[in-house]
Protein backbone atom coordinates (compact mmCIF):
# COMPACT_ATOMS: atom_id res chain seq x y z
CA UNK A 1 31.81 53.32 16.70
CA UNK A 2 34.94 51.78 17.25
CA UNK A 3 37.47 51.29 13.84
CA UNK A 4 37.20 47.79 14.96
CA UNK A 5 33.60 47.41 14.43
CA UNK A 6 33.31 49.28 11.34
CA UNK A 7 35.59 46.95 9.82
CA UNK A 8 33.87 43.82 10.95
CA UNK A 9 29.76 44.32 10.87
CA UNK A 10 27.31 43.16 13.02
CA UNK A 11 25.68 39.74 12.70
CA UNK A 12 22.29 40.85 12.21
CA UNK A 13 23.64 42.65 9.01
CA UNK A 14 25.52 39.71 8.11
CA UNK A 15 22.70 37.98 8.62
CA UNK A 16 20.75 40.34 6.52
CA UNK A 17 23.20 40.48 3.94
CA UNK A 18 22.81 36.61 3.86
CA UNK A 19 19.52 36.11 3.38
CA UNK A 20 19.03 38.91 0.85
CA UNK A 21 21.85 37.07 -1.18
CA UNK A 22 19.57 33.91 -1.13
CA UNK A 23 16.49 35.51 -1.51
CA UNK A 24 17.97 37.43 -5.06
CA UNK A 25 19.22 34.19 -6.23
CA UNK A 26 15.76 32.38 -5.44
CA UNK A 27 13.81 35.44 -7.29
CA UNK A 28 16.08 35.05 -10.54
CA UNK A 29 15.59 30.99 -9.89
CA UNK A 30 11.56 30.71 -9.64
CA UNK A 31 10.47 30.64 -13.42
CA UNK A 32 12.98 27.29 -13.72
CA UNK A 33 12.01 26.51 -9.98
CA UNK A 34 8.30 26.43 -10.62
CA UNK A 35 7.81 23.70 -13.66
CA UNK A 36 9.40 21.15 -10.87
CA UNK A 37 7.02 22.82 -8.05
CA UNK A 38 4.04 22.34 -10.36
CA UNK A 39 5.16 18.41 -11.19
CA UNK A 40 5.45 18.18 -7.22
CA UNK A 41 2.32 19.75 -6.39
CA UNK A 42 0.15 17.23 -9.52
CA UNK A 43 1.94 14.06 -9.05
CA UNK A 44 0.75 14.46 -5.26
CA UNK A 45 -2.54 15.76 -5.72
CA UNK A 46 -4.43 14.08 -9.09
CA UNK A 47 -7.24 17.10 -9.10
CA UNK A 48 -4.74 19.29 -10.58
CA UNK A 49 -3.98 17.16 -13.53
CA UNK A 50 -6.93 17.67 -15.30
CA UNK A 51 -6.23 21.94 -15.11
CA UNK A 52 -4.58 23.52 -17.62
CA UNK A 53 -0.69 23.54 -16.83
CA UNK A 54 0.03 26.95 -17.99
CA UNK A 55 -2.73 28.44 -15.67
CA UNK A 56 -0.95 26.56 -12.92
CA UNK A 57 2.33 27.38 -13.13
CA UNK A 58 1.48 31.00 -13.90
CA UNK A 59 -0.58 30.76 -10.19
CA UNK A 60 2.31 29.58 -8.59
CA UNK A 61 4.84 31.55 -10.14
CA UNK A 62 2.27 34.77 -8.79
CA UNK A 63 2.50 33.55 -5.23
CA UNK A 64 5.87 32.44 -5.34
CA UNK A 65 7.32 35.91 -6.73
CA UNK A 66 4.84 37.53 -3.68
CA UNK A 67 6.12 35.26 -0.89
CA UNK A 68 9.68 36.06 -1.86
CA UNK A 69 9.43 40.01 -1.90
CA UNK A 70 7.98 40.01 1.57
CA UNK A 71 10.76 37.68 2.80
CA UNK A 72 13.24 40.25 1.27
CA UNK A 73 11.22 43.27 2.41
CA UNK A 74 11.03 41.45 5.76
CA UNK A 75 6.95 42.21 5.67
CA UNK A 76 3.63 40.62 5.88
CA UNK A 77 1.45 40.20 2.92
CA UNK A 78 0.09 42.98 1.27
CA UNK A 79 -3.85 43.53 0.89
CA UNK A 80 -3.26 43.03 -2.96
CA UNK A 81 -1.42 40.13 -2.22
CA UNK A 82 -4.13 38.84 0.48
CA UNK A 83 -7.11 39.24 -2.51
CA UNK A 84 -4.59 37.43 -5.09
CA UNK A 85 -4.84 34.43 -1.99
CA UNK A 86 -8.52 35.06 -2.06
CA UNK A 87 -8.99 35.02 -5.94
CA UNK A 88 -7.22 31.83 -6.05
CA UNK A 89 -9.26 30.42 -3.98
CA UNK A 90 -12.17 31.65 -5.60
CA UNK A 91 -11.06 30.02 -8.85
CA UNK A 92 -10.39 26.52 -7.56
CA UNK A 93 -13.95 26.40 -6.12
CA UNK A 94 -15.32 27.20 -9.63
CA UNK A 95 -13.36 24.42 -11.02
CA UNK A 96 -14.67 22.09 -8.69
CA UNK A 97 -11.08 21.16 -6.91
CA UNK A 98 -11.99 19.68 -3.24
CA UNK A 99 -10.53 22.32 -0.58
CA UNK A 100 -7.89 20.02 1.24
CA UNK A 101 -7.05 19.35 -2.13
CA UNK A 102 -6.21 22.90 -2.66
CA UNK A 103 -4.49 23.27 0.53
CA UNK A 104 -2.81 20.50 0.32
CA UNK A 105 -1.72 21.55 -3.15
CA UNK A 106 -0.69 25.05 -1.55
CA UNK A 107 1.59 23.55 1.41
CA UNK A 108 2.79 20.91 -0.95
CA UNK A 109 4.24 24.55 -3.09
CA UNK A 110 5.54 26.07 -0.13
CA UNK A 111 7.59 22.83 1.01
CA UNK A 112 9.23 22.41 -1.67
CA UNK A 113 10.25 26.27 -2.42
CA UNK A 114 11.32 26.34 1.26
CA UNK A 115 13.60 23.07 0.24
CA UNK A 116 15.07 24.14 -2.27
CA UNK A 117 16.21 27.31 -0.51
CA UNK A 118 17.29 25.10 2.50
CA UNK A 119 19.61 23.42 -0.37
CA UNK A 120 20.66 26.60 -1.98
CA UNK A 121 21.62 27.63 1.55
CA UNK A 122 23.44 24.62 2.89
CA UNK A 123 25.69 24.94 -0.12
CA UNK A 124 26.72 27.97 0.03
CA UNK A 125 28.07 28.10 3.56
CA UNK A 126 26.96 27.62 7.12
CA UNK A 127 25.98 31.23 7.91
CA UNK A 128 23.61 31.38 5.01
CA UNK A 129 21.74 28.24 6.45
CA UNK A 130 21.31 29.95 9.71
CA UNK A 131 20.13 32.84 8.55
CA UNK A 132 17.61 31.07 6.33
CA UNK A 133 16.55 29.34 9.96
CA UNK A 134 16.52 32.51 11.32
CA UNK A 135 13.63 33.35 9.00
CA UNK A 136 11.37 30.19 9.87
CA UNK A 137 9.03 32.03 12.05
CA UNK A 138 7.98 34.40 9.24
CA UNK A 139 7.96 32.07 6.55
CA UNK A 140 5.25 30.20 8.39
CA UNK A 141 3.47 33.54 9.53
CA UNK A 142 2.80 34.14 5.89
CA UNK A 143 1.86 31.18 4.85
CA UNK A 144 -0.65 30.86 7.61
CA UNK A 145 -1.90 34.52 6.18
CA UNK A 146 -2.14 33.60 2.44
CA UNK A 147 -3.66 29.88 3.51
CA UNK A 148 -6.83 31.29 5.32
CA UNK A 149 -7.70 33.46 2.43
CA UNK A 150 -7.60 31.23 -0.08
CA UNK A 151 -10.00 29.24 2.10
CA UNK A 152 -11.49 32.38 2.81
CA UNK A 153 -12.40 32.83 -0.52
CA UNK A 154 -13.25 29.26 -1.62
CA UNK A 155 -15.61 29.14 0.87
CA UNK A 156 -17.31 32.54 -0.30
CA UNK A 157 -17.68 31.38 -4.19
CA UNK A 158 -18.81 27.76 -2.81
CA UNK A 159 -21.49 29.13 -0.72
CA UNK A 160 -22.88 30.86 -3.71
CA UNK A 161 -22.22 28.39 -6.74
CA UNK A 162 -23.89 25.56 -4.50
CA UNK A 163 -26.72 28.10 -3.67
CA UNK A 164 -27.32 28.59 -7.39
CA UNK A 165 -26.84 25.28 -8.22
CA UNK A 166 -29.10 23.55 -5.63
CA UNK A 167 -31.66 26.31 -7.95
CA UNK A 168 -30.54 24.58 -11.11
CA UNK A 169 -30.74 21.39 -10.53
CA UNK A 170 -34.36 21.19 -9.52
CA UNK A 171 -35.00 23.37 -12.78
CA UNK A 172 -32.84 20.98 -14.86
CA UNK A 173 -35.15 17.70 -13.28
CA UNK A 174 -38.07 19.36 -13.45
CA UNK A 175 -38.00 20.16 -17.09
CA UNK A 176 -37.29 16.84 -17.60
CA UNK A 177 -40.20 15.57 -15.62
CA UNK A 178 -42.19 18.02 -17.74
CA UNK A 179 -40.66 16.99 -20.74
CA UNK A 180 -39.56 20.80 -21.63
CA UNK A 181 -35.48 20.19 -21.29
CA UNK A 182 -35.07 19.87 -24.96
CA UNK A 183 -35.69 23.80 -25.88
CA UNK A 184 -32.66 26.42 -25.30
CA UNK A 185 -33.57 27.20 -21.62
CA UNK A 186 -33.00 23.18 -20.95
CA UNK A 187 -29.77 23.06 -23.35
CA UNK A 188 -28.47 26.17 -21.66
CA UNK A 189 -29.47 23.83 -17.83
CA UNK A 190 -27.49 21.27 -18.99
CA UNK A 191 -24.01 22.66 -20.25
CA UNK A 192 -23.98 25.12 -16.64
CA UNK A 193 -24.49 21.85 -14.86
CA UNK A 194 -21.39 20.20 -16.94
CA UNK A 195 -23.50 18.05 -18.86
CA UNK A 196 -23.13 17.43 -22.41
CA UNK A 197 -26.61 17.84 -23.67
CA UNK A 198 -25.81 15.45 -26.34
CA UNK A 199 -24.09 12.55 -24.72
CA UNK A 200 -25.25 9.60 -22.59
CA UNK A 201 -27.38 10.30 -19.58
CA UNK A 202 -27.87 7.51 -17.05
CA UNK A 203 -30.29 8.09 -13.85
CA UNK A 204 -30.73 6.55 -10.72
CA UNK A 205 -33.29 6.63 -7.98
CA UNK A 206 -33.53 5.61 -4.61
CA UNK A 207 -35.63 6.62 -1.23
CA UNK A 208 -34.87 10.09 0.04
CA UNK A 209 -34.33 8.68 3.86
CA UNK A 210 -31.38 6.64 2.40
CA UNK A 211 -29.05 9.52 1.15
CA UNK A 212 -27.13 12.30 3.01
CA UNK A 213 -25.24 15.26 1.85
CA UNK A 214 -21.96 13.32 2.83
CA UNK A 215 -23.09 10.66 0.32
CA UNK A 216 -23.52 13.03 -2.44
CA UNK A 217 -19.87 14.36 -2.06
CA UNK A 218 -18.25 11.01 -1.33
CA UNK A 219 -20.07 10.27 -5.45
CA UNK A 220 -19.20 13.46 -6.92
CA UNK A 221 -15.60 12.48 -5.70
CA UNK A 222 -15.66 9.42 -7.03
CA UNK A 223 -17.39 10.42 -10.73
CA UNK A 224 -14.89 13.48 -11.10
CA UNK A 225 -12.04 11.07 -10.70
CA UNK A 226 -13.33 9.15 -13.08
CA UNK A 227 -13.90 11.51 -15.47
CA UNK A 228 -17.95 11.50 -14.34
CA UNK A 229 -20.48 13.99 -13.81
CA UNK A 230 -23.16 13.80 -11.29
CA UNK A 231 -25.97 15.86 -9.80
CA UNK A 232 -28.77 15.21 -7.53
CA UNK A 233 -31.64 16.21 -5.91
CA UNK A 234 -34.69 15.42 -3.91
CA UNK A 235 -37.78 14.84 -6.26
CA UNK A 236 -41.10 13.99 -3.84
CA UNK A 237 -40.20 11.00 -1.63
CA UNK A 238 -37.28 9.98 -3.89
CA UNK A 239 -33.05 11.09 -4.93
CA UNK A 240 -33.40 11.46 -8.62
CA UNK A 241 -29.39 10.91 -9.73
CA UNK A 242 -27.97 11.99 -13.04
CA UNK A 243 -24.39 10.95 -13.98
CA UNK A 244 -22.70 10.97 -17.59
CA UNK A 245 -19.52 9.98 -18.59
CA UNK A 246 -19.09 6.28 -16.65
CA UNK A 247 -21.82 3.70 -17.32
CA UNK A 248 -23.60 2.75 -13.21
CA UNK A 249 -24.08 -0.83 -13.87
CA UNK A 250 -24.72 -2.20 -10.44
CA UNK A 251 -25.67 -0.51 -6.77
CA UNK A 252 -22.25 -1.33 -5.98
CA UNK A 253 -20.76 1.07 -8.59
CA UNK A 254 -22.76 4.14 -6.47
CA UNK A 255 -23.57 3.31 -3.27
CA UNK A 256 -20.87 4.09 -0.46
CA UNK A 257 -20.90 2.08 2.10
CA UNK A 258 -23.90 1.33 4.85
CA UNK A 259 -26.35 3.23 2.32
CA UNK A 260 -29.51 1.16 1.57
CA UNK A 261 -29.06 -0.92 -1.39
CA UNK A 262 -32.62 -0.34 -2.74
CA UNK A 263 -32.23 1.81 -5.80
CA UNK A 264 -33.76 1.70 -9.38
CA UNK A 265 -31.05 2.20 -11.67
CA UNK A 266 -32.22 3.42 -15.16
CA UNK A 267 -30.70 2.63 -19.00
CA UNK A 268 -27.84 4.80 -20.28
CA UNK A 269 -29.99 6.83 -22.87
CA UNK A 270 -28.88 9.36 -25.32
CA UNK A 271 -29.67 13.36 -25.33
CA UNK A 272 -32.03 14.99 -22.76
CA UNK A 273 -34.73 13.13 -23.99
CA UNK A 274 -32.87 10.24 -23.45
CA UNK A 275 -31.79 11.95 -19.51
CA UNK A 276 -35.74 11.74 -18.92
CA UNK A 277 -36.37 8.55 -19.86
CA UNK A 278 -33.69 7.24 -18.06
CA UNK A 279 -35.12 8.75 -15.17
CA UNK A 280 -38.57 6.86 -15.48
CA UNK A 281 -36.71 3.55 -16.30
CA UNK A 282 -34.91 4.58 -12.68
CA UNK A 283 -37.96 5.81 -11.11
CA UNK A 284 -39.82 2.05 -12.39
CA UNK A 285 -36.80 0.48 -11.14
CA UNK A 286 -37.07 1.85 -7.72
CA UNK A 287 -40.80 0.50 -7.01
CA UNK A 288 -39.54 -3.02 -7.86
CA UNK A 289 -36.41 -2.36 -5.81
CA UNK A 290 -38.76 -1.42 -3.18
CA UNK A 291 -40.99 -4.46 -2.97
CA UNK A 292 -37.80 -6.96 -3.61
CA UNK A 293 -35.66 -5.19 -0.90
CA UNK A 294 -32.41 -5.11 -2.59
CA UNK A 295 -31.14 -2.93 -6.07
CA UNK A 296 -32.97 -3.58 -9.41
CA UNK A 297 -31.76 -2.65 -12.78
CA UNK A 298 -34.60 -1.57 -15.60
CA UNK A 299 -32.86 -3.15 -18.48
CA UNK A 300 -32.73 -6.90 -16.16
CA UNK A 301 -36.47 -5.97 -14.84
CA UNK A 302 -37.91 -4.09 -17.39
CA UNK A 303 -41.20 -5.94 -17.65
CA UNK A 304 -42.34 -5.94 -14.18
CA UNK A 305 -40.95 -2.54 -14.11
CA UNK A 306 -42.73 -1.53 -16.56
CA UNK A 307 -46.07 -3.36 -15.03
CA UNK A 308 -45.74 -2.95 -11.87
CA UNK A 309 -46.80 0.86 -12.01
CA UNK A 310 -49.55 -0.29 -13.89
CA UNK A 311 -51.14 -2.96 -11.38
CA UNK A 312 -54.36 -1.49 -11.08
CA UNK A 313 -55.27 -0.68 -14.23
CA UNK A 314 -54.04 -4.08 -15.56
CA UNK A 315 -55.82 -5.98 -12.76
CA UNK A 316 -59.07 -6.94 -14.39
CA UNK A 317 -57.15 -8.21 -16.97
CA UNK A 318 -54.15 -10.04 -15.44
CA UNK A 319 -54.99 -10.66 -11.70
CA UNK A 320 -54.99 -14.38 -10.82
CA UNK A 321 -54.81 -16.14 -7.32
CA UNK A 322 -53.17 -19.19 -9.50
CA UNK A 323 -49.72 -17.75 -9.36
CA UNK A 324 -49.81 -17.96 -5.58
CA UNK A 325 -52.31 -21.04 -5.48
CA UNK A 326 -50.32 -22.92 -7.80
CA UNK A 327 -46.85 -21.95 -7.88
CA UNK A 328 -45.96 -25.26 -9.64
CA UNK A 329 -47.68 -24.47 -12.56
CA UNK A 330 -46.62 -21.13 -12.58
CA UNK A 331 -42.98 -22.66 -12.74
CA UNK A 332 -43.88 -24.80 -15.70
CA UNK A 333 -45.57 -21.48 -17.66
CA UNK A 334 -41.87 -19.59 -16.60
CA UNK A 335 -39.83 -22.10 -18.12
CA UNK A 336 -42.07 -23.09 -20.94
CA UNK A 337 -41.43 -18.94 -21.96
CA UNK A 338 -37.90 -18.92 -21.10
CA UNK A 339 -36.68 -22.13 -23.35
CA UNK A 340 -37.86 -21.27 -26.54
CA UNK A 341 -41.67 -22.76 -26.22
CA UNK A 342 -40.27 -26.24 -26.07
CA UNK A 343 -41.83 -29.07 -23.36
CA UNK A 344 -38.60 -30.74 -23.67
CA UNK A 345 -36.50 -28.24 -22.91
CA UNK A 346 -38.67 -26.75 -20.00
CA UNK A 347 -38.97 -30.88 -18.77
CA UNK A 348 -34.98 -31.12 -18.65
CA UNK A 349 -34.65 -27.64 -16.76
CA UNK A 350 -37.58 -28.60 -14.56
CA UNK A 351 -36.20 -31.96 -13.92
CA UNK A 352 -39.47 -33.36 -14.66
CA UNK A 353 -40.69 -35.69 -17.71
CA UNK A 354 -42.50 -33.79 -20.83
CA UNK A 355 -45.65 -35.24 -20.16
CA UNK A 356 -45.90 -34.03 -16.77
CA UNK A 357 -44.79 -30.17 -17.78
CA UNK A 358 -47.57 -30.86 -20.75
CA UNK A 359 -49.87 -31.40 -17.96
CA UNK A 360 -49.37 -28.31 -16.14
CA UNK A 361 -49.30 -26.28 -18.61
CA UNK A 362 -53.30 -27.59 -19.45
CA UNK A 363 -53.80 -27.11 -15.99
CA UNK A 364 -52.82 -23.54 -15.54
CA UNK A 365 -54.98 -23.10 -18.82
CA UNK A 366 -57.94 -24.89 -16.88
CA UNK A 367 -57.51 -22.55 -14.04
CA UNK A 368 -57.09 -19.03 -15.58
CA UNK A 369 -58.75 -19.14 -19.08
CA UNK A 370 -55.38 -18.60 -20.41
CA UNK A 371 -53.69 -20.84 -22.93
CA UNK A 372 -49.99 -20.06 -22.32
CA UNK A 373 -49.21 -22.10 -25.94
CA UNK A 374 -50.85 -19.23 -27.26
CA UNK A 375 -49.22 -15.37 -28.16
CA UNK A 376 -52.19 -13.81 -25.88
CA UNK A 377 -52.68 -16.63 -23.02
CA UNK A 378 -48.77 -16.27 -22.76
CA UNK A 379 -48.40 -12.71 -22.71
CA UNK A 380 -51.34 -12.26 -19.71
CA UNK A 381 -49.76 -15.65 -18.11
CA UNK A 382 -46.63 -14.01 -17.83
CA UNK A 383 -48.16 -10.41 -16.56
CA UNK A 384 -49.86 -12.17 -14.22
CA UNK A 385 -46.75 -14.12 -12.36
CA UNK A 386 -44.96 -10.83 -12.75
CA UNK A 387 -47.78 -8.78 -10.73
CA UNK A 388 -48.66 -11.43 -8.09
CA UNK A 389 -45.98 -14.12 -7.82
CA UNK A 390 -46.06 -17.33 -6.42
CA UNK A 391 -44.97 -16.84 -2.36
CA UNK A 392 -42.14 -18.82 -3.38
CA UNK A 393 -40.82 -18.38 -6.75
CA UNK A 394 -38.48 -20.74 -8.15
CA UNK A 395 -34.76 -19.18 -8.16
């Protein structure tokens, strides 16, 4: 070697010398770099907000400490560093964050670490700069490495968490069905499913052929964000949904669109005594929803909800052709219940004079037996519209 070009070294060890200058200053840098990383990565991505922020930063603070060694060490990850990927991964799949969420999360890390060194280098001089550039290629390389295995191992501990809970959900519904939920083994059910035993339980039912998988996820979404909890499964011919922590008050608050609108949507009931009965409100719901063609709500249906199941066995004491023979005076009986027992009243809703309302009224009790002035003649009047309804009912 020449004195020359001992005095003056190459420009890959300038270049070296460059980027292990950087690369020192970034490693003493990440513990003040990562609090602003972490604010990047959960103002983008609102799944992370709800995770504890010291267990995040000290996640990125792990990876950020590994990515920068192998930079310096000019190296691909290491197999401990792979399973730390992998782990990570694994942990964000038991607490329920969506995978693009977690890799968007993980690129939105690596951006901004790779800008601030693009800063750091750009200030210094030009030479730093393009020897950061000069490192582009294996920047990338590794991220691409440390990326798949944290999918890698989200997608191992989701295969076998949904496994297990596809298991415990039918357990959970059928010991409500059974009315055994309430001991420890149903206690136990609920708090693995994220259910407060304790709290509200609403449930909703609607035909199996309506619902998919992608329907399911697009809900669970939607809950979680809301601060929700949902599960579901397939009891018989018919979705049995259970969500706590948001109150479902119409179809529209579930259903995504282009699913069919005929659900049974159950009362908000308290404990999981509460969860099952919820379920039969929604499950009563459902066979009105059915026959009506569009979403029906127990607590605005609940008495032909709760008679409709029992048409049979109410029959030989309800059923009556009059409804549907005489829908006129069915219409006088409806509004003679729904306006406080008064002629008057029903007359000026009717748009019809008292006398005439009077009259029907003795002529539905001619036809059926039934005196609707009376608590009994009423009360089977009213069953018997409910179960077989004029053709067409007034609105």
């Amino acid at each position: 070697m020449s004195a020359r070009q001992a005095d003056h070294p190459s420009t890959d060890d300038a270049v070296a010398a460059e980027l292990s200058a950087l690369y020192r200053w970034a490693a003493r840098e990440t513990e003040a770099l990562v609090p602003a990383i972490v604010d990047d990565i959960r103002g983008q991505v609102g799944w992370f907000e709800a995770m504890p922020r010291a267990d995040h930063e000290n996640m990125v603070l792990e990876q950020y400490q590994a990515f920068l060694a192998s930079l310096q060490e000019e190296r691909p990850p290491t197999g401990r560093e792979i399973e730390a990927a992998r782990e990570l991964g694994r942990r964000r799949a038991r607490q329920f964050v969506p995978m693009e969420a977690v890799i968007t999360g993980f690129h939105i890390g690596y951006r901004h670490l790779w800008g601030r060194l693009r800063r750091e280098a750009g200030g210094r001089n030009t030479a730093a700069l393009l020897a950061l550039l000069e490192s582009v290629d294996r920047t990338w390389a590794w991220v691409q490495h440390m990326c798949g295995a944290v999918a890698d191992g989200y997608s191992e501990t989701s295969r076998v968490r949904e496994t297990a809970l596809v298991e415990l959900r039918h357990r959970f519904i059928e010991a409500l069905h059974a009315g055994g939920a309430q001991d420890e083994d149903g206690l136990c059910m609920a708090r693995a499913l994220d259910f407060d035993p304790h709290a509200s339980f609403q449930a909703v039912c609607a035909p199996v052929e309506a619902w998919s998988d992608s329907h399911f996820d697009l809900l669970r979404r939607k809950l979680r964000t809301d601060g929700g909890t949902l599960h579901a499964v397939i009891h018989g011919e018919r979705v049995v949904i259970l969500v706590q922590g948001v109150v479902v008050a119409d179809a529209e608050d579930l259903l995504p669109p282009g699913v069919d609108p005929v659900v049974g949507i159950g009362m908000p009931r308290a404990g999981l005594a509460g969860a099952a009965e919820s379920i039969g409100d929604a499950e009563r719901a459902l066979v009105v929803a059915r026959e009506r063609g569009r979403p029906v709500s127990f607590d605005d249906k609940w008495l032909i909800a709760t008679l409709l199941p029992q048409r049979d066995r109410l029959a030989p004491l309800v059923r009556s052709t009059v409804p549907r023979s005489h829908p006129r005076l069915a219409d006088a009986v409806l509004a003679f219940a729904h306006n406080g027992f008064s002629i008057s009243a029903s007359a000026a809703v009717l748009h019809l004079h008292p006398n005439t309302v009077s009259y029907r009224l003795d002529r539905w009790h001619h036809h059926t037996g039934w005196d609707p002035r009376s608590w009994d003649g009423l009360a089977r009047s009213l069953a018997a519209i409910v179960l077989y309804p004029p053709e067409n009912p007034a609105p």
